[in-house]
Protein backbone atom coordinates (compact mmCIF):
# COMPACT_ATOMS: atom_id res chain seq x y z
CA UNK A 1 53.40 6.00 21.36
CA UNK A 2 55.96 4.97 18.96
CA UNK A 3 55.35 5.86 14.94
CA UNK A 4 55.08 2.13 14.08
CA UNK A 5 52.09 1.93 16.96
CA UNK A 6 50.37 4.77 15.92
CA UNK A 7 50.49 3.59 12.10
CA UNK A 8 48.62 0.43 13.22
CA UNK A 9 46.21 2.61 14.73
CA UNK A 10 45.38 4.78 12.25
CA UNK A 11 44.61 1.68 9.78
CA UNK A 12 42.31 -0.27 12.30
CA UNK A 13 40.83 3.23 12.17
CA UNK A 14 40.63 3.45 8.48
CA UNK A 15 39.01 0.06 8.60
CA UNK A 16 36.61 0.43 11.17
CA UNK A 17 35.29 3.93 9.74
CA UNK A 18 34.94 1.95 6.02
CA UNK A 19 33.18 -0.56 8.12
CA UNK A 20 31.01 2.09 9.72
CA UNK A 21 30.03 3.68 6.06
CA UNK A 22 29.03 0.25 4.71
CA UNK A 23 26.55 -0.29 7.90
CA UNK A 24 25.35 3.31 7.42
CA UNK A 25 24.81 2.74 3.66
CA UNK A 26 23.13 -1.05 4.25
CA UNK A 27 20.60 0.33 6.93
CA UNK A 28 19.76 3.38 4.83
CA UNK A 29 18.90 0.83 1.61
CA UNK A 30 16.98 -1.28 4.14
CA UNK A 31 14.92 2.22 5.63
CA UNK A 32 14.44 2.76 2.12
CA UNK A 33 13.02 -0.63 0.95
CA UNK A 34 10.79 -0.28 4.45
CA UNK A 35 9.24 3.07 2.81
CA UNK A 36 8.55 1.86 -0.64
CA UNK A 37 6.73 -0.75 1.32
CA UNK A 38 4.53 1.34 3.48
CA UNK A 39 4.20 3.56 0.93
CA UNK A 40 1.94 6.68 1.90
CA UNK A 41 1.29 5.07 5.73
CA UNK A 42 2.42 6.71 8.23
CA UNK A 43 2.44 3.65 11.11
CA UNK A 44 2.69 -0.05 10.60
CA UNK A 45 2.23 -2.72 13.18
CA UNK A 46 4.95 -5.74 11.88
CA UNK A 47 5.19 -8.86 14.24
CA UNK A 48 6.92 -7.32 17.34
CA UNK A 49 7.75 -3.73 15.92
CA UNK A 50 6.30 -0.17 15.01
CA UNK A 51 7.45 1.37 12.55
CA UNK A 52 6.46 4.71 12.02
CA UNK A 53 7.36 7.71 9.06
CA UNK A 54 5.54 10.83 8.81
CA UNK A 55 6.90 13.81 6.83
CA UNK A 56 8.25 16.77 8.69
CA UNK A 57 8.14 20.31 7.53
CA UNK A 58 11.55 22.05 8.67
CA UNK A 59 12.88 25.50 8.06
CA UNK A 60 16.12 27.10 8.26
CA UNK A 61 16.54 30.47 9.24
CA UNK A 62 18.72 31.15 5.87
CA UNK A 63 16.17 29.68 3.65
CA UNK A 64 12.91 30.93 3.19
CA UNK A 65 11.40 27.93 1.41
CA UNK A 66 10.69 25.01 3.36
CA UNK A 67 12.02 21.53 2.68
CA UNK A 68 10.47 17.71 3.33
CA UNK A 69 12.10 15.54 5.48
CA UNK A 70 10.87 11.83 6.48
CA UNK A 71 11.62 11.32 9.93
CA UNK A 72 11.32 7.69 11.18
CA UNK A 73 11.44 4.90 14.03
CA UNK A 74 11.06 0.81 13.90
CA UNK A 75 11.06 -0.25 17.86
CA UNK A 76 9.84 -3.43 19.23
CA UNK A 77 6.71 -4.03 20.99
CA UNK A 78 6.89 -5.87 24.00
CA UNK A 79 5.57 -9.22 22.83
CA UNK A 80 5.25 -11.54 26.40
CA UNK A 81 9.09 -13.20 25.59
């Protein structure tokens, strides 16, 4: 691969990664706006979907105290298309 080729490549990979961290930061703002919604539910039924987020209790074996996490899913239903 010649120096000129593999300059190319590492832009469209600069590019695509910045695209990747907008996506990543757009879906995160949209799984946030989703919580705020559902607010202390833990399961919604929405059209064809279920979306579900129930807190999760996780350790590490470093740190003694234990942490929240929200751990969460949005999947469609099957809806007879």
């Amino acid at each position: 691969m010649l120096q000129n080729e593999l300059t190319v490549k590492l832009k469209e990979l600069k590019n695509l990664q910045a695209l990747i961290d907008e996506a990543q930061a757009e879906a995160e703002a949209l799984r946030d706006e989703i919580k705020a919604y559902m607010g202390e539910r833990e399961e919604m039924r929405v059209d064809c979907y279920k979306v579900t987020w129930k807190r999760v209790k996780t350790s590490r074996p470093r740190q003694p105290q234990i942490k929240n996490r929200v751990a969460g899913s949005c999947r469609p239903l099957h809806c007879g298309n």
